[in-house]
N, C-alpha and C. Protein backbone atom coordinates (compact mmCIF):
# COMPACT_ATOMS: atom_id res chain seq x y z
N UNK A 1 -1.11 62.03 -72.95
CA UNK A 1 -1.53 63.40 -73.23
C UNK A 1 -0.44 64.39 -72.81
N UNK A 2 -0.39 65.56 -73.60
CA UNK A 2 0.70 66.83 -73.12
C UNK A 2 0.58 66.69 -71.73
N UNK A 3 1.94 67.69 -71.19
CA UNK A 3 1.47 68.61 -69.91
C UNK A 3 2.03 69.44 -69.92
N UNK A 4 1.25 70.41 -69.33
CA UNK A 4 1.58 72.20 -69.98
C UNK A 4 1.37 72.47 -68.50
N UNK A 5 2.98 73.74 -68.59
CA UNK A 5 3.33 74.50 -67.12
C UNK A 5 3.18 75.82 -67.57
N UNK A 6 2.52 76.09 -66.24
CA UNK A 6 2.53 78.21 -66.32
C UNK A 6 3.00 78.20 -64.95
N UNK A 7 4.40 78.93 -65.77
CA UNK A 7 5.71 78.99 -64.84
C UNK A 7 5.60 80.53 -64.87
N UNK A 8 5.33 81.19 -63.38
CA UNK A 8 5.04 82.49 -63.02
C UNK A 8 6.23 83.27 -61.75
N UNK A 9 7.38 84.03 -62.63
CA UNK A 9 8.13 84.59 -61.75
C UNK A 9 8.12 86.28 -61.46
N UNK A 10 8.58 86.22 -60.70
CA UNK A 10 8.73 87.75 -60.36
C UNK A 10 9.91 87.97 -60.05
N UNK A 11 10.65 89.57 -60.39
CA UNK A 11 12.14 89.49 -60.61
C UNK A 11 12.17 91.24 -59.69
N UNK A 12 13.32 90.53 -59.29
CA UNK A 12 13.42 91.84 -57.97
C UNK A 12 13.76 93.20 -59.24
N UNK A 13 13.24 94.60 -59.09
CA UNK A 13 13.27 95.59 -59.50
C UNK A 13 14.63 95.58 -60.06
N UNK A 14 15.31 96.04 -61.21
CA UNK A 14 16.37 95.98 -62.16
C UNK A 14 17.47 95.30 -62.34
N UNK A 15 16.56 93.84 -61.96
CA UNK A 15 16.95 93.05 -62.86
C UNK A 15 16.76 91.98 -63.86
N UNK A 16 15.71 92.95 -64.17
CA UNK A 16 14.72 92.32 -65.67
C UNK A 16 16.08 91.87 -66.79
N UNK A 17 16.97 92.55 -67.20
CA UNK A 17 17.45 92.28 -68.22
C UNK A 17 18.64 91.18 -67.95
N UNK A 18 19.22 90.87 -67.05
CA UNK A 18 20.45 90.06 -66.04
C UNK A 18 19.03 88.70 -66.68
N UNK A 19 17.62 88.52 -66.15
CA UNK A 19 16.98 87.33 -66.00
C UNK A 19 16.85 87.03 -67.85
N UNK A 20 16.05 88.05 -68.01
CA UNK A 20 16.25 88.02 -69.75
C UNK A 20 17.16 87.50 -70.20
N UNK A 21 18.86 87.57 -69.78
CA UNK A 21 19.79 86.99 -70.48
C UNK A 21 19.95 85.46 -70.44
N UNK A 22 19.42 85.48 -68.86
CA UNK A 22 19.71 84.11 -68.41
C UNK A 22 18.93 82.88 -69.42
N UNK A 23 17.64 83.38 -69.02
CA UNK A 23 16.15 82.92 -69.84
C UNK A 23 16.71 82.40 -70.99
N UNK A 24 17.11 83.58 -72.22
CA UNK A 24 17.50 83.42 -73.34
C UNK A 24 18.44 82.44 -73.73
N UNK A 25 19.29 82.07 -72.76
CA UNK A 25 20.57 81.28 -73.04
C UNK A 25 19.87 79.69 -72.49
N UNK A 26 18.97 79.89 -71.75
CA UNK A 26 18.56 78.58 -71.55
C UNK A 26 17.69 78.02 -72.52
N UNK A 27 16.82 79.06 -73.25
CA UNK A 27 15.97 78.41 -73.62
C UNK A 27 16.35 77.97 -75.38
N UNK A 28 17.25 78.72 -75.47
CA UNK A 28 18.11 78.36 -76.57
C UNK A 28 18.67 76.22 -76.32
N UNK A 29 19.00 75.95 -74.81
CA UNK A 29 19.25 74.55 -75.14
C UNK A 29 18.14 73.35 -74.86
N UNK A 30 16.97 74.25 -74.20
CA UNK A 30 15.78 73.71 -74.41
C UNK A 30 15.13 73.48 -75.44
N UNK A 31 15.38 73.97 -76.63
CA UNK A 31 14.75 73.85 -77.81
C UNK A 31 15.24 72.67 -78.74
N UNK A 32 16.55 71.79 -77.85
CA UNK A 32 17.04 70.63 -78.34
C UNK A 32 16.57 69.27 -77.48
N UNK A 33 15.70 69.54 -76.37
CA UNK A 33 15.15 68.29 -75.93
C UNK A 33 14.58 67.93 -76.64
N UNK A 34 14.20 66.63 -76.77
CA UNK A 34 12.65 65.86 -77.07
C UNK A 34 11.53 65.64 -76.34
N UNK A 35 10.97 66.40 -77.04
CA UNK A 35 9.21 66.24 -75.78
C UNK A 35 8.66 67.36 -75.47
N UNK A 36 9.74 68.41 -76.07
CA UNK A 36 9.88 69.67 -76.01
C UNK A 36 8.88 70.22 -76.50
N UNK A 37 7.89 70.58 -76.53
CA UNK A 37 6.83 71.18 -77.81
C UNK A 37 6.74 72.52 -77.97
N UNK A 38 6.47 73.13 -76.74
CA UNK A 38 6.32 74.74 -76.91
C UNK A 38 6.97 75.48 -75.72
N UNK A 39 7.84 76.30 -75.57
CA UNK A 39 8.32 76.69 -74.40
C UNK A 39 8.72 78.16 -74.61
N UNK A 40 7.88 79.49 -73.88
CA UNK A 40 7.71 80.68 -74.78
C UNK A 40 8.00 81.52 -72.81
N UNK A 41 8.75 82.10 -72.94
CA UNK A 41 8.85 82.92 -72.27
C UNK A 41 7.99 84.51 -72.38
N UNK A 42 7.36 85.09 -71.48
CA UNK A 42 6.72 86.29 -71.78
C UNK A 42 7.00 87.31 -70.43
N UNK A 43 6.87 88.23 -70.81
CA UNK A 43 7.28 89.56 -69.67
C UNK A 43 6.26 90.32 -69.60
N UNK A 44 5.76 90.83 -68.45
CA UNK A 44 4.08 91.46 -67.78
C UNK A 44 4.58 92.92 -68.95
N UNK A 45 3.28 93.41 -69.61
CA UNK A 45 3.21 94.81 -70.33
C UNK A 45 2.81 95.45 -69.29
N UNK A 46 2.52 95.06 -68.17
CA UNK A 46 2.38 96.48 -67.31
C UNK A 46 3.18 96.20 -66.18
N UNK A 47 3.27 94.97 -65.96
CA UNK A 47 4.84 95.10 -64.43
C UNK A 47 5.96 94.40 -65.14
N UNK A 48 6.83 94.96 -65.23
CA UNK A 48 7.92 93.96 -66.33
C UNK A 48 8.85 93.52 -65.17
N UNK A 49 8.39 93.52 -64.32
CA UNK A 49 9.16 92.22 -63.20
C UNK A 49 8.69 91.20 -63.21
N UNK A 50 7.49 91.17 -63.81
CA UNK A 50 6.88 89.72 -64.07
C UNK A 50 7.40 89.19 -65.37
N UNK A 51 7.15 87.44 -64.80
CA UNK A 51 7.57 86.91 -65.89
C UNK A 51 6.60 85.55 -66.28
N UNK A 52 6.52 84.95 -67.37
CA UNK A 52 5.09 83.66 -67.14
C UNK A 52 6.09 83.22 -68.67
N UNK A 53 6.22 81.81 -68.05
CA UNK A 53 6.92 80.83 -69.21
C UNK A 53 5.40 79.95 -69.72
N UNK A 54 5.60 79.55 -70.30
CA UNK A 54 4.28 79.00 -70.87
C UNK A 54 5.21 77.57 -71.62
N UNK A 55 4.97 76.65 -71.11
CA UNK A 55 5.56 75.62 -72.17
C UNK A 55 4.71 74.25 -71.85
N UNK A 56 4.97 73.37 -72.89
CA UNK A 56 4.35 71.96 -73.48
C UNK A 56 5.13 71.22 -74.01
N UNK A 57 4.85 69.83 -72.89
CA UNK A 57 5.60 68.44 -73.03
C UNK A 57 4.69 67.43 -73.79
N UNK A 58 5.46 66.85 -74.67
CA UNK A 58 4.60 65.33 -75.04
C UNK A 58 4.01 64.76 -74.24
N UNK A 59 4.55 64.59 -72.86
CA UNK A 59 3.89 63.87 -71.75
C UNK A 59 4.88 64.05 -70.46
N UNK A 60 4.31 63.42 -69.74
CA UNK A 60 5.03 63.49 -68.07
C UNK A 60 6.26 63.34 -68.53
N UNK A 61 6.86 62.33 -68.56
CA UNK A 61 8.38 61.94 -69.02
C UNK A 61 9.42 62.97 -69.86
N UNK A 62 8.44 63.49 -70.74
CA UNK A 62 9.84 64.83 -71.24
C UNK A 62 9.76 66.31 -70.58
N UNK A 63 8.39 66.32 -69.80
CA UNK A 63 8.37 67.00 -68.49
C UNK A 63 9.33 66.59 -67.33
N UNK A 64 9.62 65.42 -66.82
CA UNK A 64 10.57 65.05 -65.95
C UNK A 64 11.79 65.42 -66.49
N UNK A 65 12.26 64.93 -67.83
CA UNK A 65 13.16 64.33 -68.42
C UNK A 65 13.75 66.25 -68.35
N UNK A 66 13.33 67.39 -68.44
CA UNK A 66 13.24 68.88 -68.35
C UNK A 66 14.14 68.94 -67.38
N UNK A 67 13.01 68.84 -66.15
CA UNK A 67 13.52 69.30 -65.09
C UNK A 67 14.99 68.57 -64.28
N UNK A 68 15.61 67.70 -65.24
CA UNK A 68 16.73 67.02 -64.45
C UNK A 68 17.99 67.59 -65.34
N UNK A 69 17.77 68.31 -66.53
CA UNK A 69 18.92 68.28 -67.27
C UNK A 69 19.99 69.94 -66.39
N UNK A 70 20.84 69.02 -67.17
CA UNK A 70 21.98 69.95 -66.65
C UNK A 70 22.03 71.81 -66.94
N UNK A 71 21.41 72.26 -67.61
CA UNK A 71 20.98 73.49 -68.25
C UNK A 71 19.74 74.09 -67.54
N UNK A 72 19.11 73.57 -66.94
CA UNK A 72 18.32 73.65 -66.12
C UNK A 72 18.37 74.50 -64.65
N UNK A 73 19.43 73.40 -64.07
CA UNK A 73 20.01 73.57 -62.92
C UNK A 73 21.24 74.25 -62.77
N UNK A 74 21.42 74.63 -64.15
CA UNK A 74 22.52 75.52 -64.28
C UNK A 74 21.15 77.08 -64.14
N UNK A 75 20.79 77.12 -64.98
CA UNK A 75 19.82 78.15 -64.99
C UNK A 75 19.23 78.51 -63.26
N UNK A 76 18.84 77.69 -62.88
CA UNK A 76 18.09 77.77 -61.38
C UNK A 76 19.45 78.73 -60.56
N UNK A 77 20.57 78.59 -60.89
CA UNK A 77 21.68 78.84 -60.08
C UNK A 77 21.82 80.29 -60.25
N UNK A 78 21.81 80.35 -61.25
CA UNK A 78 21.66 81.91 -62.64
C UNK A 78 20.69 82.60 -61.10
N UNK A 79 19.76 82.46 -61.42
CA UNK A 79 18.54 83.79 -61.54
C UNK A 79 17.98 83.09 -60.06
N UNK A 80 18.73 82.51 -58.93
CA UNK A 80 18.08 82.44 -57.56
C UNK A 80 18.60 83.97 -57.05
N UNK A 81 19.28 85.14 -57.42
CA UNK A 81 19.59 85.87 -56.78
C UNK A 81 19.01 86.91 -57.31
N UNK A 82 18.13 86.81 -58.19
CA UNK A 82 17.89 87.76 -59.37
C UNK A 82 15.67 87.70 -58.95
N UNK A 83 15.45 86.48 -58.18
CA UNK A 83 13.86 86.42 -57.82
C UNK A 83 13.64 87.17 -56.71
N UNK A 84 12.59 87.58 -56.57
CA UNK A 84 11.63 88.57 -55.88
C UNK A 84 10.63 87.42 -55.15
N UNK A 85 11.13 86.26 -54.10
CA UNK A 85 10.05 85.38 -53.85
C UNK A 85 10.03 84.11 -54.51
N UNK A 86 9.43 82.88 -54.56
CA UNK A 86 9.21 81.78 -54.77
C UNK A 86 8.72 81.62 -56.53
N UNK A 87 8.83 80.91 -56.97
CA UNK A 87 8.37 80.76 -58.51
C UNK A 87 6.85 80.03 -58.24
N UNK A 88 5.82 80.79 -59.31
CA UNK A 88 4.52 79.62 -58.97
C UNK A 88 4.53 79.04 -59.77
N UNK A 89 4.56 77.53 -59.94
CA UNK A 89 4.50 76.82 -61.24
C UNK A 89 3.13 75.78 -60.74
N UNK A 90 2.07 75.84 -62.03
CA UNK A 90 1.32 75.26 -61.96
C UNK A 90 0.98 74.51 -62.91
N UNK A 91 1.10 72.81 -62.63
CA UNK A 91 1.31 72.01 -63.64
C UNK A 91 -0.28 71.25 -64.48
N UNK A 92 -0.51 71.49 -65.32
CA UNK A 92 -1.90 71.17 -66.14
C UNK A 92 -1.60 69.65 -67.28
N UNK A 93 -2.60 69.06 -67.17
CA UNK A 93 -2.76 67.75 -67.73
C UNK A 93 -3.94 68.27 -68.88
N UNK A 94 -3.32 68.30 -70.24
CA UNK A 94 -4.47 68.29 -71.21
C UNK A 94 -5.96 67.52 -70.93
N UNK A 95 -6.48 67.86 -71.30
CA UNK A 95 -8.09 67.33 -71.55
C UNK A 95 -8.57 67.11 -72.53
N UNK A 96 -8.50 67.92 -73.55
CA UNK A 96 -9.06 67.61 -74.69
C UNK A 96 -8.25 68.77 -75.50
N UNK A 97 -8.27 68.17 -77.04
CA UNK A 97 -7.32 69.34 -77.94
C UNK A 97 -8.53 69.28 -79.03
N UNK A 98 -8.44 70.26 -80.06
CA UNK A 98 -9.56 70.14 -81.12
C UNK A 98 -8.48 69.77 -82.26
């Protein structure tokens, strides 16, 4: 079954657009994994220091297979100076799809 992350950041006061860039350039080489299904970045309409990634793996494995690639951890390097606090990521196991 999928597994779907709601990846919830907060970005220190002006530098929404520095993370935006970062985001953008990553998620541009995320869209060439496999397992990849949905991976949507969104920005709070009323605190735009917030940030909530929303994405979906085929399964555990292209969820792992994510978090080890090199674009990744290039990214983490990006935008550790650019967070306001810890990232909440909370990882969900489908249940049922219609």
């Amino acid at each position: 079954m999928a597994i779907t992350v709601i990846a919830k950041l907060k970005v220190k006061a002006g530098n929404e657009a520095a993370f935006k860039d970062a985001a953008t350039a990553m998620i541009q080489q995320v869209k060439t994994e496999p397992g990849t299904q949905t991976y949507i970045l969104h920005q709070g309409a009323q605190d735009p220091t917030s940030f909530v990634y929303y994405e979906v793996y085929g399964d555990q494995a292209a969820f792992d297979a994510h978090g080890k690639t090199p674009h990744m951890a290039e990214f983490g390097k990006k935008i550790g100076a650019l967070l306001d606090g810890r990232p909440q990521i909370d990882v969900l196991r489908e249940v049922t799809r219609k």
